[in-house]
Protein backbone atom coordinates (compact mmCIF):
# COMPACT_ATOMS: atom_id res chain seq x y z
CA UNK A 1 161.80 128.36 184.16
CA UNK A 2 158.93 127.69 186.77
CA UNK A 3 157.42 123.99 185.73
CA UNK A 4 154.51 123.82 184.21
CA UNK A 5 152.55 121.70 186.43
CA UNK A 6 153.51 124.27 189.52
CA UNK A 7 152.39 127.15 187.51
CA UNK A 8 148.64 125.50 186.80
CA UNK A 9 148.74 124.57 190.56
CA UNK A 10 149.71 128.21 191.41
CA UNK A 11 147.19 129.50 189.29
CA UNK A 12 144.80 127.06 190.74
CA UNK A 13 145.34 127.78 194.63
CA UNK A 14 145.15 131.60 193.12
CA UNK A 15 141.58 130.65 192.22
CA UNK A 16 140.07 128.33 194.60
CA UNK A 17 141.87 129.26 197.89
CA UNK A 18 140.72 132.37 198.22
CA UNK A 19 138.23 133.48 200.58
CA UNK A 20 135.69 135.70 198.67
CA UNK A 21 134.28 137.40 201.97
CA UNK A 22 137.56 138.60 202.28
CA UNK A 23 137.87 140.33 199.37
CA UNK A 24 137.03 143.70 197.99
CA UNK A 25 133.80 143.72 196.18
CA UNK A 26 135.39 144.49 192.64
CA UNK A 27 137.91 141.40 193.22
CA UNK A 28 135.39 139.37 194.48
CA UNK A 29 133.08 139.66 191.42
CA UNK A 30 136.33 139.04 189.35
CA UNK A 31 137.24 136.10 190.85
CA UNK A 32 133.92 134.48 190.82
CA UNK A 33 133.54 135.28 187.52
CA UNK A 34 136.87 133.41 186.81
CA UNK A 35 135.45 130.53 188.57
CA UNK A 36 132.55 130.50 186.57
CA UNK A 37 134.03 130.49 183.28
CA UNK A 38 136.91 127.60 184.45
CA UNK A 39 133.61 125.70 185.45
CA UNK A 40 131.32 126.28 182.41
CA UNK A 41 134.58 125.91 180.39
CA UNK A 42 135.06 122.51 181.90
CA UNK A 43 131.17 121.53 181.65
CA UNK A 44 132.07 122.10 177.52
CA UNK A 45 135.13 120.05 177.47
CA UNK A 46 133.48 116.74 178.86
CA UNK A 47 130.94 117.10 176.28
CA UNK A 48 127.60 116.65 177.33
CA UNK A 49 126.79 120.32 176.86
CA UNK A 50 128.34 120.51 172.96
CA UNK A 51 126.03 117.14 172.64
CA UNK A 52 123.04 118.97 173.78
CA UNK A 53 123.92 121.98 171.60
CA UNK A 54 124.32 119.38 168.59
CA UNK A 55 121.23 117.92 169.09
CA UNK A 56 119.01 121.05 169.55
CA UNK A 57 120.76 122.17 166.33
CA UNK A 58 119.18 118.71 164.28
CA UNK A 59 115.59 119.94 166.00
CA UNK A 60 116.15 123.25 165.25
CA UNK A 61 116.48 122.48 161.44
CA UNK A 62 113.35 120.07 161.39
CA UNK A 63 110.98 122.87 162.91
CA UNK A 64 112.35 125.86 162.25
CA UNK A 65 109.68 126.98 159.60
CA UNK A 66 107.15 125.20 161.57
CA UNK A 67 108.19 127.49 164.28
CA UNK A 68 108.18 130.68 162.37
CA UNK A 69 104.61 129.39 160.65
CA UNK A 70 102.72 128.86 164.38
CA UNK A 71 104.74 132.38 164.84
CA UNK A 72 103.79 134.02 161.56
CA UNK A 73 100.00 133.17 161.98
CA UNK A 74 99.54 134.36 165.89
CA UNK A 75 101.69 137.56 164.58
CA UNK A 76 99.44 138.56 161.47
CA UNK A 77 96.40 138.25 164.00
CA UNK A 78 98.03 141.47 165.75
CA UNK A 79 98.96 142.91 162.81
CA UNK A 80 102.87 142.38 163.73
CA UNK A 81 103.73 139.87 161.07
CA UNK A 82 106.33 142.34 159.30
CA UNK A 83 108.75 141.93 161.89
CA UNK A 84 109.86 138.11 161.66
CA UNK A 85 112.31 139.55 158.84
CA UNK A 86 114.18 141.88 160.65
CA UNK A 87 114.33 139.56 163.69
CA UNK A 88 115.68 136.68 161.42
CA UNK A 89 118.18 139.40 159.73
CA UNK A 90 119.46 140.62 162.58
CA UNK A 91 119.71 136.74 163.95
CA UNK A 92 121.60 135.91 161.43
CA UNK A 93 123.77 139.08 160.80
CA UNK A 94 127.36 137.07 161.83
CA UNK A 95 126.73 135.07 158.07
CA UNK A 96 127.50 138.59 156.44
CA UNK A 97 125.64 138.75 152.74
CA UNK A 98 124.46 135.23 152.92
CA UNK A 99 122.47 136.05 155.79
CA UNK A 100 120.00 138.04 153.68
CA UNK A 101 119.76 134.54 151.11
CA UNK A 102 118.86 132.22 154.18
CA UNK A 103 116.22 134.77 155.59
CA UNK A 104 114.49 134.55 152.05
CA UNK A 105 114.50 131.01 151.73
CA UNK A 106 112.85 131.18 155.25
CA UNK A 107 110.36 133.13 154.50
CA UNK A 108 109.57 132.12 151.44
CA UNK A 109 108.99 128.52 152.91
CA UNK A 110 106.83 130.25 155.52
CA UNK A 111 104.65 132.04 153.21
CA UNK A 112 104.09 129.04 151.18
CA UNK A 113 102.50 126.99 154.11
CA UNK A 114 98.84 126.93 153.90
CA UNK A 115 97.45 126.25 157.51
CA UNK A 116 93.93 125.91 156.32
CA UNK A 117 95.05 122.79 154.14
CA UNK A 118 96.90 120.90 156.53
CA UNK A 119 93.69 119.07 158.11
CA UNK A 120 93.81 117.87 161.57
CA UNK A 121 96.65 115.53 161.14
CA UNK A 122 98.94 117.94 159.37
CA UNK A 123 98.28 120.52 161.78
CA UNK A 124 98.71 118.37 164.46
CA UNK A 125 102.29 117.32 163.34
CA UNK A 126 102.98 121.26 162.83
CA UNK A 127 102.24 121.96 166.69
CA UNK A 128 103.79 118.52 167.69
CA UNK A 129 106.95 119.44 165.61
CA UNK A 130 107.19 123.44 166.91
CA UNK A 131 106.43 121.93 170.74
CA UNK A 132 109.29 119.00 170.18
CA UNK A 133 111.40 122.26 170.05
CA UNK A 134 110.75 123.63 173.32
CA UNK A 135 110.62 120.11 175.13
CA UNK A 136 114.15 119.32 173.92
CA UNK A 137 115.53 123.15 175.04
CA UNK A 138 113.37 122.02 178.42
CA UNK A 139 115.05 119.00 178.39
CA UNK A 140 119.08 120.34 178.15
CA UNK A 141 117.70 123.35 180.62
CA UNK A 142 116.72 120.58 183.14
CA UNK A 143 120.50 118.59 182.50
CA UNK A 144 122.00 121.82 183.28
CA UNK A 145 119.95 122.21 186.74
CA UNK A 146 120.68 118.81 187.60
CA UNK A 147 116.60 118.22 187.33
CA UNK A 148 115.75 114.86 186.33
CA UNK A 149 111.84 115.19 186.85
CA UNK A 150 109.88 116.86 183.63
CA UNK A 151 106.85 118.82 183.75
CA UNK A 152 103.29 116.81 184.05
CA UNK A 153 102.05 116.71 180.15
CA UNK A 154 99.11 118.98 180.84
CA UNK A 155 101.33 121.45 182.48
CA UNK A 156 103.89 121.03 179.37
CA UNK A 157 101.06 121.63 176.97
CA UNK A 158 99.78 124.93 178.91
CA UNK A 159 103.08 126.70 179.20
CA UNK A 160 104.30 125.62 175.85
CA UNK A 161 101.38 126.86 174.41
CA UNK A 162 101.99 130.31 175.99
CA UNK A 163 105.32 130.56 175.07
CA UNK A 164 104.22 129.58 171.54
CA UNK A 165 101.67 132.00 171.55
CA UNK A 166 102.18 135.21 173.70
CA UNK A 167 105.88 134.99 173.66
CA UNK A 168 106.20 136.25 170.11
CA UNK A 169 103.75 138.72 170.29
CA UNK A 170 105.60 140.11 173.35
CA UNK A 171 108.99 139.94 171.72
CA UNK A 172 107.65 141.29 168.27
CA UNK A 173 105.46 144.29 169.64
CA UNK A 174 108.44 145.10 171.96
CA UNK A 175 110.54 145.45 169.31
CA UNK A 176 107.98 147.47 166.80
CA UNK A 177 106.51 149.67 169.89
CA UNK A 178 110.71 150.54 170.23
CA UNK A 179 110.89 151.09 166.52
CA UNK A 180 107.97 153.79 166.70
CA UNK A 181 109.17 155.56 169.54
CA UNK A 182 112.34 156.23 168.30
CA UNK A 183 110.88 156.91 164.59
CA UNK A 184 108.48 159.42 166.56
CA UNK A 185 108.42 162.83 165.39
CA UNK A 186 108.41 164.26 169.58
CA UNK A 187 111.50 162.20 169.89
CA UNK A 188 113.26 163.65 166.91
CA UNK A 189 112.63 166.79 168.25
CA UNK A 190 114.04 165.96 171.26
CA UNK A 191 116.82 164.05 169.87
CA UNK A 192 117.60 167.31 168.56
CA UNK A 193 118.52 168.95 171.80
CA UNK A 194 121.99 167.98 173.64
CA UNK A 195 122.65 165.83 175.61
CA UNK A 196 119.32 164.42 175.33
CA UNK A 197 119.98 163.96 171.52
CA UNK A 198 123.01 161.87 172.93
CA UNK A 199 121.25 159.25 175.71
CA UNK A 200 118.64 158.79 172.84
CA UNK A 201 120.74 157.41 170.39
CA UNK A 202 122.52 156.26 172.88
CA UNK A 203 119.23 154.03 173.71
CA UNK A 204 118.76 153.16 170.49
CA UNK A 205 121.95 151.87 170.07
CA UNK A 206 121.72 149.68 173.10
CA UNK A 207 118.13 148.62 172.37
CA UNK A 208 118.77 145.47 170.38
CA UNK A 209 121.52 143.83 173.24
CA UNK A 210 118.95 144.69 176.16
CA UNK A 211 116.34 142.76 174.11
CA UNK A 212 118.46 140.12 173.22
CA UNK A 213 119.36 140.21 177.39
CA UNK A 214 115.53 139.96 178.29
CA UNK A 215 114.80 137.08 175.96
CA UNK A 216 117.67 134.91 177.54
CA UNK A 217 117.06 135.88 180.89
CA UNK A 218 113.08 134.69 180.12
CA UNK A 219 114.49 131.68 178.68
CA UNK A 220 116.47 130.87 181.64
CA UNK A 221 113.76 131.55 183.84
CA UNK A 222 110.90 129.85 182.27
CA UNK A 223 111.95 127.09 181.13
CA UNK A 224 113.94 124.69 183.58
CA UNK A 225 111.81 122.86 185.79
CA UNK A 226 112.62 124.21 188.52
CA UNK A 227 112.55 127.79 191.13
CA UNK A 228 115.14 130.30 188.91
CA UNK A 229 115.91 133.33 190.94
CA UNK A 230 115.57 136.25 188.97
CA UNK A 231 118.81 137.68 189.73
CA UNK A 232 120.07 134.52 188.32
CA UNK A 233 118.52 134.11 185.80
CA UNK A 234 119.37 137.78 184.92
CA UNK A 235 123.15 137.10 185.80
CA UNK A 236 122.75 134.54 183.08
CA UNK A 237 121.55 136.68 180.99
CA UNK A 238 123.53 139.41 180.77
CA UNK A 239 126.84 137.14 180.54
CA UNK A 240 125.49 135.22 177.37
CA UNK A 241 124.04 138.14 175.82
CA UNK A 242 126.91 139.43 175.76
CA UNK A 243 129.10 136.74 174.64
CA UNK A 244 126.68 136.19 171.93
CA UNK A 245 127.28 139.33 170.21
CA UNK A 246 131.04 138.60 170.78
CA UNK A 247 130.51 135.77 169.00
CA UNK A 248 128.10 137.36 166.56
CA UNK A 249 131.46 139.63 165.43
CA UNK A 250 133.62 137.05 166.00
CA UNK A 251 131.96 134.37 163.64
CA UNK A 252 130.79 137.13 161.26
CA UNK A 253 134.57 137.83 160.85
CA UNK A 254 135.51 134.27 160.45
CA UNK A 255 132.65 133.94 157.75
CA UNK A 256 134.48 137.02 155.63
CA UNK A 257 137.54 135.07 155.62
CA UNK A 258 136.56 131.92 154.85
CA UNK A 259 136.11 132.49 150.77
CA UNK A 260 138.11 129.43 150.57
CA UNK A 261 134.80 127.26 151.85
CA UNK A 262 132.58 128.55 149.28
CA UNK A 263 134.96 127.52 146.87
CA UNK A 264 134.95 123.97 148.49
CA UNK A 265 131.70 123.52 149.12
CA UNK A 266 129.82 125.31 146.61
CA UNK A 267 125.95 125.61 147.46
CA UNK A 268 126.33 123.62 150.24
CA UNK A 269 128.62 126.73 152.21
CA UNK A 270 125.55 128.60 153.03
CA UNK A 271 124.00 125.56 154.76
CA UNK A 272 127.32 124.58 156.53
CA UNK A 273 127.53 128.35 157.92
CA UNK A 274 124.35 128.32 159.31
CA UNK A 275 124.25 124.74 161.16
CA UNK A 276 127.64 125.84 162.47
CA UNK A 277 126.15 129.07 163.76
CA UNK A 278 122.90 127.44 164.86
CA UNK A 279 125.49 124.89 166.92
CA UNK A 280 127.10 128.57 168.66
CA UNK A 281 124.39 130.22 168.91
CA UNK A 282 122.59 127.31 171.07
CA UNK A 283 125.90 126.65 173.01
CA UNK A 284 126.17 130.01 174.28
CA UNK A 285 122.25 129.81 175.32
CA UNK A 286 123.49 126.85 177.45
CA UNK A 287 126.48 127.90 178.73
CA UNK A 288 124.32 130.97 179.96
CA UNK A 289 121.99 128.57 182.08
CA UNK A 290 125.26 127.10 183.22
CA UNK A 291 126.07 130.70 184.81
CA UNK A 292 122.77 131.16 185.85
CA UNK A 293 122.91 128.05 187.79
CA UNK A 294 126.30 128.47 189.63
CA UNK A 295 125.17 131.53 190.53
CA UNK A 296 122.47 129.98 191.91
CA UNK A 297 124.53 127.35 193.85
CA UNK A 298 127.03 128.58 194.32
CA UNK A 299 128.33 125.29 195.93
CA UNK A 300 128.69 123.24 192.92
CA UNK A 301 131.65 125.46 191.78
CA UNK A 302 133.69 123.11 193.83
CA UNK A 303 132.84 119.81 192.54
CA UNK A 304 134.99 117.76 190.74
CA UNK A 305 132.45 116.16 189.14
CA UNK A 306 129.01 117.07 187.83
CA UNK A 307 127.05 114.21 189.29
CA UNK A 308 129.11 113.86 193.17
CA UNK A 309 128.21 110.80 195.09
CA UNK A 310 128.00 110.27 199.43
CA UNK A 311 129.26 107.82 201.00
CA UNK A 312 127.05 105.64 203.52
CA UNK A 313 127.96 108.00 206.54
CA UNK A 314 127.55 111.27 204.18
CA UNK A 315 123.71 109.58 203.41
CA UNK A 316 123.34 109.03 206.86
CA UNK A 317 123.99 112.35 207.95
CA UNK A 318 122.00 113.87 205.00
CA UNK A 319 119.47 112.14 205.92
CA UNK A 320 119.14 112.97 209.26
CA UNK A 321 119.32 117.03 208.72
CA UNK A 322 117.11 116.71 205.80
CA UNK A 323 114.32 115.40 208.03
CA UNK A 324 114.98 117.52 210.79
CA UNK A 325 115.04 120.70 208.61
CA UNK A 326 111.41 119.30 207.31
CA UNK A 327 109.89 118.39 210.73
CA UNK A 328 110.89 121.67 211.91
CA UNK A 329 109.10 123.63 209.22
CA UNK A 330 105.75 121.21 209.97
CA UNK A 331 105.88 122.40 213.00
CA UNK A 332 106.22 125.98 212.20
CA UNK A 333 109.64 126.70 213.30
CA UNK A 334 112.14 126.17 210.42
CA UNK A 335 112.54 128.07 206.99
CA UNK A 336 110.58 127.26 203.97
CA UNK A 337 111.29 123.22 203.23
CA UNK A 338 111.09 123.83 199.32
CA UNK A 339 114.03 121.30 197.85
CA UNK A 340 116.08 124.15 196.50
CA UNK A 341 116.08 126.23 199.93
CA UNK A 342 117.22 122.56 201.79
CA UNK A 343 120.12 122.17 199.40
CA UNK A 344 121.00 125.79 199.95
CA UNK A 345 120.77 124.97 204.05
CA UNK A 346 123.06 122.08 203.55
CA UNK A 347 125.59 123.73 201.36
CA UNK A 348 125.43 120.49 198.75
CA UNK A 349 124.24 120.15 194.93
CA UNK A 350 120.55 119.96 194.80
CA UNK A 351 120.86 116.61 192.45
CA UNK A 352 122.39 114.85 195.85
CA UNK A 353 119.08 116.17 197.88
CA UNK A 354 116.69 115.17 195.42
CA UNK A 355 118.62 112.25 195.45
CA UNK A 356 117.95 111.89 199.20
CA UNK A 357 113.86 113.26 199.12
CA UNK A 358 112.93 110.95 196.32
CA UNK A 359 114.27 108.16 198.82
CA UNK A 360 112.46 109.11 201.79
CA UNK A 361 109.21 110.12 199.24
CA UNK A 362 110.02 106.13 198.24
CA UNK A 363 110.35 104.79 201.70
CA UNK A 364 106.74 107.16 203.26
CA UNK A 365 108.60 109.26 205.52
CA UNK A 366 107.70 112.41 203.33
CA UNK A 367 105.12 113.90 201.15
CA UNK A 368 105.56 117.16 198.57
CA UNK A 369 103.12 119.75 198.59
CA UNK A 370 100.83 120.88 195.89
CA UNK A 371 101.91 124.03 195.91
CA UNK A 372 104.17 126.09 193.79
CA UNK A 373 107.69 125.54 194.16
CA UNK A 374 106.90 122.27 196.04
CA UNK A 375 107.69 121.45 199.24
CA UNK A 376 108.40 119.02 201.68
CA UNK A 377 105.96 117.29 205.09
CA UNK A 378 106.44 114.86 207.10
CA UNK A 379 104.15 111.93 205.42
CA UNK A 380 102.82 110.76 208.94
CA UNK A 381 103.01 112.28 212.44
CA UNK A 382 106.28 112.94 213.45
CA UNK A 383 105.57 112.03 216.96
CA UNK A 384 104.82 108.26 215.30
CA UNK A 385 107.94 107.27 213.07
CA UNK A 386 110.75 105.83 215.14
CA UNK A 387 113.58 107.37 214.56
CA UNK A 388 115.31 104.00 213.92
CA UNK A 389 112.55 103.74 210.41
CA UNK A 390 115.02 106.83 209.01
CA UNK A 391 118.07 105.41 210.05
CA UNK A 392 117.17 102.10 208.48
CA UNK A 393 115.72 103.39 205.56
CA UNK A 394 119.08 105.07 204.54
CA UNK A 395 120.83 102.08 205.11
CA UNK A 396 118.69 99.41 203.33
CA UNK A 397 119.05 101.81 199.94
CA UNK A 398 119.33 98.33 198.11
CA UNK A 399 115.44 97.60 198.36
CA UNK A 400 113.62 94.46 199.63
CA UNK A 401 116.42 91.98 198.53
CA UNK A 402 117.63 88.74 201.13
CA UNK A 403 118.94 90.12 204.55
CA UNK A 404 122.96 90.27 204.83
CA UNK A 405 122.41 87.24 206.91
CA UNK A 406 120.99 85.28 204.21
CA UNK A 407 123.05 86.83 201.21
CA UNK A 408 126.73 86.20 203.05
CA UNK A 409 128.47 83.31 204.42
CA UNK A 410 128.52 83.02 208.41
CA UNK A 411 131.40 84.29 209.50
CA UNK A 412 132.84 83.88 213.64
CA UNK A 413 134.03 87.08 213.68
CA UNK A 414 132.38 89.40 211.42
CA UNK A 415 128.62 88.32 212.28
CA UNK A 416 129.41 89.30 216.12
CA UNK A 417 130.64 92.40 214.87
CA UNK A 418 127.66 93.35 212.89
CA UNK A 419 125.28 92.38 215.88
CA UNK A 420 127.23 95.03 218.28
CA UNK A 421 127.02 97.49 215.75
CA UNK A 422 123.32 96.68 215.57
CA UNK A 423 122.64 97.28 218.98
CA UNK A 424 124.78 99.99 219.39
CA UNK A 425 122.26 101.80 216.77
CA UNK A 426 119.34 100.45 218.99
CA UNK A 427 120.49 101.80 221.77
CA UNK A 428 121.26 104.97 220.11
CA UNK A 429 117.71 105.63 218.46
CA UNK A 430 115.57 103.53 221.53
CA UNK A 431 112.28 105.57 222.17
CA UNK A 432 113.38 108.35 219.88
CA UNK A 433 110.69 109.95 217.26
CA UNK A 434 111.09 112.32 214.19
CA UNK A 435 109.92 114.67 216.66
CA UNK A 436 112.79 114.53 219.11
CA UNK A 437 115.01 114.29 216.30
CA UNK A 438 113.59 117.87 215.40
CA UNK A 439 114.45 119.00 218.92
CA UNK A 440 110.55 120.30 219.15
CA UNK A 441 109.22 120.38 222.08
C-alpha cells in the first residue's frame, strides 16, 4: 500500500508541476480550476474567511429589515414593491416550509416601520445601520484583494448610496420586466411552436441562476476597492452562483432531515436555520471573490502564505524595477503604471507592491495620480534623484532611528566590513539618476 504522505505529494506534484501552456485547453481549465478550489479551500481552513462570513452574518441580522425598509420605500416609488417577497422566498427556498414563516415575519416587520416617524435621528440610524452593511461586505471584499486602503468617506457615501438606491430597482425591475415577458400573451403563442416552445422554457428555467450570476458578478466588481476585471469578476461569478444553488439543494435537503432539531430546539430551530444559512450563503459570496481574485493573479496561487514577505535583497530588487517600470511610463515609453498592472509586470502579489509604493509614496520618490484606477509618477524629476536616494530608502525601512554606528557596539572587524560594503554601493550608484536607471535616453 503506497504511503500516505507519497500519495498527497504525488497528488501535489500532479497539481502544481504542471506547466499549463503545455496543456490542452480543456485540461488546462481543469487543472486551474483544481488549483483554485485547493487554494480557496485552504483560505477557509485558516479561518479568516469563515470569521468574515460570521461576522457579516451578526450585521446581517441587525439591518436586515433596515435594509429591506430603505429597499421597500425606493421600490414602492417605481411601483415595484411587490417583488421583495418573491426575492426573499426564493432566497430562502433551502429552509423548505419554514422559509415561507421567516419571509412573513420579514415583511411584516417591514411594513410596520413608519419612515415618516422616525425624525432625523431615527432615520439617520436607519441609513447608518443599512450602509454599516455594505462597509463591512467592502471591508471582507478588500481582505480578500489584499487591499488595505478604504474608500475616501465622500466616495463611500456616493456609491453606497447608489447601490442602496438604484441597485434594487435594477435587480427588482429585471426580475418583474422577465416575469412579463414570459407571462406575455406573443410569447405564449410562440412558446407554442417547437422548438421555440423548448429554448423558451428553457430561458425561463435558467432565468433565476443567470440573475443570481449577474448580482454576484456586480458584487464582485463593485465593491472591492480596487480595478476588478470583468472577466474576473464574471469567472467569480459564475463559480459561486453555481455553488450556491448546490448548496441551496444541499442545505434544503439537510433542513428536511433534520426533524430531530425542531424537536430540540423548539421555536428557536427556525432562527438557528436561518443564521446557519445566512453564515453559507455569505461564505460562498466570499469564496467567489476569492476565485475572482486568483483569477485575477494568477500568481498568488503559489504562495504558501496569504501575506508573503521579501527579504532585504528581494526589496531591493523590487524596488529598483518598480521605479524603473514608473520612470519609463513618465516618460512615455512603458505600459500603464496603475499598481495592479506593476504587480502583474513583476509576477508578485499586489499586497507586496503596495507594500513597496506606499514606501517610496512615504520616502517622496513617487506620487499617485488623480485619476481612475490610480497611478504612479515620479514625485520629482527623474533626472534629479540620485539613484543612491532609492537604494537607501529601501534599506533604511526602519525610519529615522540612531545610525547602526550609534545603535551597535564597535566592532574591528565587522565595522570595516560595513564601510567596504558602503563604498562598494557608492561606487555602484556614483553619478547615476532615476533617469539612467530607466535606461531613457
Amino acid at each position: 500500500m503506497m504511503d500516505l504522505g507519497k500519495l498527497r505529494g504525488t497528488l501535489s506534484d500532479a497539481l502544481w508541476n504542471a506547466d499549463l501552456a503545455s496543456l490542452p485547453p480543456l485540461a488546462r481549465k481543469i487543472r486551474w480550476l483544481l488549483r483554485v478550489i485547493h487554494v480557496v479551500f485552504r483560505d477557509i481552513t485558516e479561518g479568516q474567511l469563515t470569521l468574515q462570513a460570521m461576522g457579516l452574518v451578526y450585521t446581517t441580522l441587525l439591518s436586515l429589515v433596515p435594509l429591506l425598509a430603505v429597499s421597500f420605500s425606493v421600490l414602492k416609488a417605481f411601483g415595484v414593491h411587490n417583488a421583495i417577497r418573491p426575492m426573499l422566498l426564493h432566497f430562502l427556498a433551502p429552509l423548505g416550509d419554514k422559509s415561507g414563516v421567516i419571509t412573513a415575519r420579514i415583511i411584516g416587520f417591514v411594513e410596520h416601520i413608519k419612515v415618516g416617524v422616525l425624525g432625523a435621528l431615527g432615520l439617520g440610524l436607519l441609513i447608518y445601520t443599512v450602509a454599516s452593511l455594505v462597509q463591512k461586505v467592502e471591508k471582507a471584499f478588500n481582505y480578500t484583494w489584499q487591499v488595505e486602503q478604504t474608500r475616501p468617506l465622500i466616495q463611500r457615501f456616493s456609491q453606497y448610496l447608489s447601490v442602496l438606491t438604484i441597485g434594487p430597482v435594477l435587480v427588482f425591475s429585471a426580475i418583474g420586466l422577465t416575469a412579463t415577458l414570459l407571462n406575455a400573451t406573443v410569447v405564449k403563442q410562440l412558446a407554442q411552436s417547437e422548438p421555440l416552445g423548448m429554448l423558451l422554457r428553457t430561458a425561463g428555467t435558467l432565468a433565476p441562476y443567470a440573475l443570481v450570476i449577474a448580482a454576484f458578478t456586480f458584487v464582485y466588481a463593485f465593491i472591492p476597492n480596487t480595478h476588478v476585471r470583468l472577466r474576473s469578476a464574471l469567472t467569480g461569478g459564475v463559480l459561486a452562483g453555481a455553488l450556491w444553488e448546490a448548496g441551496g439543494w444541499l442545505f434544503a435537503s439537510f433542513v428536511v432531515s433534520s426533524t430531530r432539531y425542531s424537536a430540540i430546539y423548539s421555536g428557536f430551530a427556525i432562527l438557528i436555520m436561518f443564521m446557519i444559512w445566512l453564515y453559507l450563503s455569505w461564505l460562498i459570496l466570499l469564496a467567489g471573490a476569492s476565485i475572482a481574485f486568483y483569477h485575477q493573479h494568477p500568481e498568488s496561487l503559489f504562495l504558501q502564505r496569504r501575506r508573503p514577505y521579501l527579504g532585504a535583497h528581494d526589496q531591493q530588487h523590487l524596488a529598483l524595477m518598480l521605479m524603473a517600470w514608473i520612470v519609463r511610463r513618465y516618460y512615455g515609453s512603458g505600459p500603464d503604471s496603475s499598481r495592479d498592472n506593476l504587480a502583474r509586470q513583476a509576477g508578485i502579489p499586489q499586497s507586496l507592491v503596495t507594500d513597496m509604493l506606499n514606501l517610496l509614496e512615504q520616502q517622496g520618490l513617487v506620487a499617485r495620480s488623480a485619476g481612475e484606477p490610480e497611478t504612479y509618477l515620479p514625485a520629482r524629476a527623474p533626472e534629479t534623484v540620485p539613484l543612491k536616494a532609492l537604494v537607501d530608502a529601501v534599506r533604511n525601512t526602519t525610519g529615522t532611528e540612531a545610525s547602526p554606528e550609534r545603535r551597535f557596539p564597535k566592532d574591528p572587524y565587522i565595522d570595516p566590513l560595513i564601510a567596504g560594503i558602503d563604498r562598494a554601493l557608492d561606487s555602484a550608484t556614483d553619478g547615476k539618476t532615476l533617469r539612467d536607471l530607466a535606461a531613457v535616453r
